[in-house]
Protein backbone atom coordinates (compact mmCIF):
# COMPACT_ATOMS: atom_id res chain seq x y z
CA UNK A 1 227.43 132.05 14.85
CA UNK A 2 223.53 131.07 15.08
CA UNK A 3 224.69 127.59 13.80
CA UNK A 4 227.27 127.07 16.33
CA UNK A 5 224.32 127.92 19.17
CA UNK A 6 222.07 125.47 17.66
CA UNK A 7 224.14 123.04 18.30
CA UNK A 8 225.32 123.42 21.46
CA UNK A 9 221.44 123.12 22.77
CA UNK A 10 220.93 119.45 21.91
CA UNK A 11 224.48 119.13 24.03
CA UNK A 12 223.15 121.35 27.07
CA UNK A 13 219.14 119.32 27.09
CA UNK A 14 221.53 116.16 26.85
CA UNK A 15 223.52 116.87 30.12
CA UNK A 16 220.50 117.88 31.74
CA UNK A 17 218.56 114.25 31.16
CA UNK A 18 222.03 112.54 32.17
CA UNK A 19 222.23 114.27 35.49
CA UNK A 20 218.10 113.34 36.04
CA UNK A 21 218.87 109.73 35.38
CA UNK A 22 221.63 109.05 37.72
CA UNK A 23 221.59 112.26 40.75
CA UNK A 24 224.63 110.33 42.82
CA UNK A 25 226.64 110.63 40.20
CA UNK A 26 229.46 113.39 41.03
CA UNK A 27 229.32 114.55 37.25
CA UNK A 28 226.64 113.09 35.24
CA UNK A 29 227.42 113.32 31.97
CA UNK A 30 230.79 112.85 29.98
CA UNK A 31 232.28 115.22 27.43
CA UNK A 32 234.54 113.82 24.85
CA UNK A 33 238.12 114.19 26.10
CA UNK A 34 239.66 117.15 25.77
CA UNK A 35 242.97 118.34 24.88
CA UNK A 36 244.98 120.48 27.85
CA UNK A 37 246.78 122.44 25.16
CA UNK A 38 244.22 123.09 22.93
CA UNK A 39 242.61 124.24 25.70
CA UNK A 40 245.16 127.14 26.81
CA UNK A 41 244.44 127.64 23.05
CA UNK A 42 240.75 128.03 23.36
CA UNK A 43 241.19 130.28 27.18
CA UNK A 44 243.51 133.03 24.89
CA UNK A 45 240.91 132.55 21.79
CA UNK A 46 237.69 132.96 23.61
CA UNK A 47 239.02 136.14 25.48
CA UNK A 48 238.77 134.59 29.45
CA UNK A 49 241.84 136.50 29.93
CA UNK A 50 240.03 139.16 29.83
CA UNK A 51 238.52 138.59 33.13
CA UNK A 52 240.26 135.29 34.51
CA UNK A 53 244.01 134.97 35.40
CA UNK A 54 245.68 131.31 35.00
CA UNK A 55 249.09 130.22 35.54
CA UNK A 56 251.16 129.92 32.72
CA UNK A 57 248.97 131.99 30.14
CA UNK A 58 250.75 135.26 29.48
CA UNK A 59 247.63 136.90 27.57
CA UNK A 60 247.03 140.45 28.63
CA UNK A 61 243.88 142.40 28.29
CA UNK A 62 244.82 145.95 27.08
CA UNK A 63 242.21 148.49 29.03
CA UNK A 64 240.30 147.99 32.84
CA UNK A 65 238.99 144.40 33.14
CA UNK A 66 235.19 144.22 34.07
CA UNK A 67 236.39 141.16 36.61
CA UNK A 68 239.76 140.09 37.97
CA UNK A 69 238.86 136.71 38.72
CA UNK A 70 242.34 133.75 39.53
CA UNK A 71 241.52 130.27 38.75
CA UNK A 72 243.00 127.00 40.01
CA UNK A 73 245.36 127.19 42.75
CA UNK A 74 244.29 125.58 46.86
CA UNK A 75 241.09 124.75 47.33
CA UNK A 76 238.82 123.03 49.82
CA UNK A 77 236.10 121.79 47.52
CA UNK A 78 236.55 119.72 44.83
CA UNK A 79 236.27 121.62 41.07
CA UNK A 80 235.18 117.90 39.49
CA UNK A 81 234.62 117.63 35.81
CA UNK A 82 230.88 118.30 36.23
CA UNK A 83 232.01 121.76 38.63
CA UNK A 84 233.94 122.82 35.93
CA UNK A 85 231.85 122.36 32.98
CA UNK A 86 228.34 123.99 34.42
CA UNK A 87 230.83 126.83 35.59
CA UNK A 88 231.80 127.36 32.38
CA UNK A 89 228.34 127.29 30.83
CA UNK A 90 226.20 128.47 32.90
CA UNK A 91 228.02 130.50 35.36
CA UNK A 92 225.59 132.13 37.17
CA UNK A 93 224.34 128.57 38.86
CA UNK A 94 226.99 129.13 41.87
CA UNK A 95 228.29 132.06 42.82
CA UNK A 96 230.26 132.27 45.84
CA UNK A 97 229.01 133.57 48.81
CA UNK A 98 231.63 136.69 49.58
CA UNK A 99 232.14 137.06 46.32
CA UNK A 100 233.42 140.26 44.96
CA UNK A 101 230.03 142.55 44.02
CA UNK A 102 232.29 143.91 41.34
CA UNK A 103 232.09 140.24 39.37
CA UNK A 104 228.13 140.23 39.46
CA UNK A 105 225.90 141.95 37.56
CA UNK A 106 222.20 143.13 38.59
CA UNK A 107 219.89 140.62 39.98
CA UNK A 108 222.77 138.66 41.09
CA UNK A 109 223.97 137.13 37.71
CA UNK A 110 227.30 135.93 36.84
CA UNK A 111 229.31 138.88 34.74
CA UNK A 112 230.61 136.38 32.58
CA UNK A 113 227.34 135.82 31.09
CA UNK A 114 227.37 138.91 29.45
CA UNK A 115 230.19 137.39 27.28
CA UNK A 116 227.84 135.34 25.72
CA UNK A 117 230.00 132.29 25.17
CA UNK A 118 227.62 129.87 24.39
CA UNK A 119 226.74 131.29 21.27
CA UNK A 120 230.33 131.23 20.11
CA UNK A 121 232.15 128.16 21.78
CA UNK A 122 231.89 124.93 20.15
CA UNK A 123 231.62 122.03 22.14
CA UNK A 124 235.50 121.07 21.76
CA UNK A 125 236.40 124.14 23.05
CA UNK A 126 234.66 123.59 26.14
CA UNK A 127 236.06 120.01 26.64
CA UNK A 128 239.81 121.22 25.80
CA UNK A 129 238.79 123.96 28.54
CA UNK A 130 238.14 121.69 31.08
CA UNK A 131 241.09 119.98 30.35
CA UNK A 132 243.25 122.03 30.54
CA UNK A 133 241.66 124.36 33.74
CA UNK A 134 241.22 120.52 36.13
CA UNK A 135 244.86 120.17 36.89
CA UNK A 136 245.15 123.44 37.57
CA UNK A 137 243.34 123.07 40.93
CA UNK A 138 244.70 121.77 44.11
CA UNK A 139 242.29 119.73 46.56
CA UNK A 140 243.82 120.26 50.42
CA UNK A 141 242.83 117.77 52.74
CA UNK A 142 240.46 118.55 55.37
CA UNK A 143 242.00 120.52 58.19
CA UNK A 144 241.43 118.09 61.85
CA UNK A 145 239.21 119.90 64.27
CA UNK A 146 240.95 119.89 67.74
CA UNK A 147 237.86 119.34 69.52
CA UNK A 148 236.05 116.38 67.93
CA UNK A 149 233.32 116.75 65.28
CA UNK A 150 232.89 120.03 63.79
CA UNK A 151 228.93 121.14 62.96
CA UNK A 152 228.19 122.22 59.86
C-alpha cells in the first residue's frame, strides 16, 4: 500500500508545477485517458458508495453512511477535468459554502479525507474516475437577468 502512495506523489508535485506554468489554463495538467467503465468499476471498488450516490451504480452500503453526498446531475458551474480531479484528491480544497456540517469534519476538512484514498488509488483509477463521473454532470446555461447586468 506504501508503494502505491509513493507513487502517486511524483503524480500530485507534477500537477502542481503544470498548473504554475500555465495559470489560464482551465485544467492544467492532463491525466492519461480514462476508461468510463472501468471507472464505475473503480467508484464500487474504492467504496465512494459508501458516501456518494451516482446514477446507474446500484452499490449499497450496509449500515448509516458518514455522508450522503449525489453527484452529477444540473449544475451552474462547470465540474471541468481539473474540478474533478483536485475534488477527488484533495477534497478538502473547495467545500461548498451551505454545505451540509454533517459532510465536514473538525477544522472544516472534507470527510472524505478520512478515507484515505490516496494511499490506496492508483493513478488509473483516478483517471477511469473522472471518466466516468464528467458526463455525469449537466452544465445549464446562465439564467437572463430581467433587469440588465446582474452584480456579483
Amino acid at each position: 500500500m506504501k508503494t502505491r502512495a509513493w507513487l502517486l506523489l511524483p503524480m500530485l508535485l507534477a500537477l502542481a508545477a503544470c498548473d504554475l506554468q500555465d495559470p489560464k489554463a482551465s485544467s492544467g495538467f492532463r491525466l492519461p485517458d480514462g476508461d468510463a467503465n472501468a471507472g464505475r468499476e473503480a467508484f464500487v471498488q474504492l467504496r465512494c458508495f459508501v458516501c456518494h450516490q451516482v446514477e446507474g451504480v446500484d452499490a449499497k452500503f450496509e449500515g448509516t453512511p458518514a455522508a450522503t453526498v449525489r453527484l452529477g446531475g444540473d449544475t451552474l458551474r462547470v465540474k471541468s477535468y481539473g474540478d474533478l480531479v483536485t475534488s477527488i484528491i484533495n477534497p478538502s480544497h473547495r467545500i461548498a459554502p451551505g454545505t451540509d456540517a454533517a459532510v465536514v469534519a473538525p477544522g472544516g476538512r472534507s470527510l472524505m479525507e478520512t478515507a484515505r484514498l490516496n494511499d490506496v488509488m492508483t493513478v488509473r483509477q483516478l483517471s477511469d474516475l473522472v471518466a466516468f463521473l464528467q458526463p455525469l454532470y449537466r452544465v445549464l446555461p446562465p439564467t437572463p437577468y430581467p433587469y440588465g447586468y446582474a452584480y456579483p
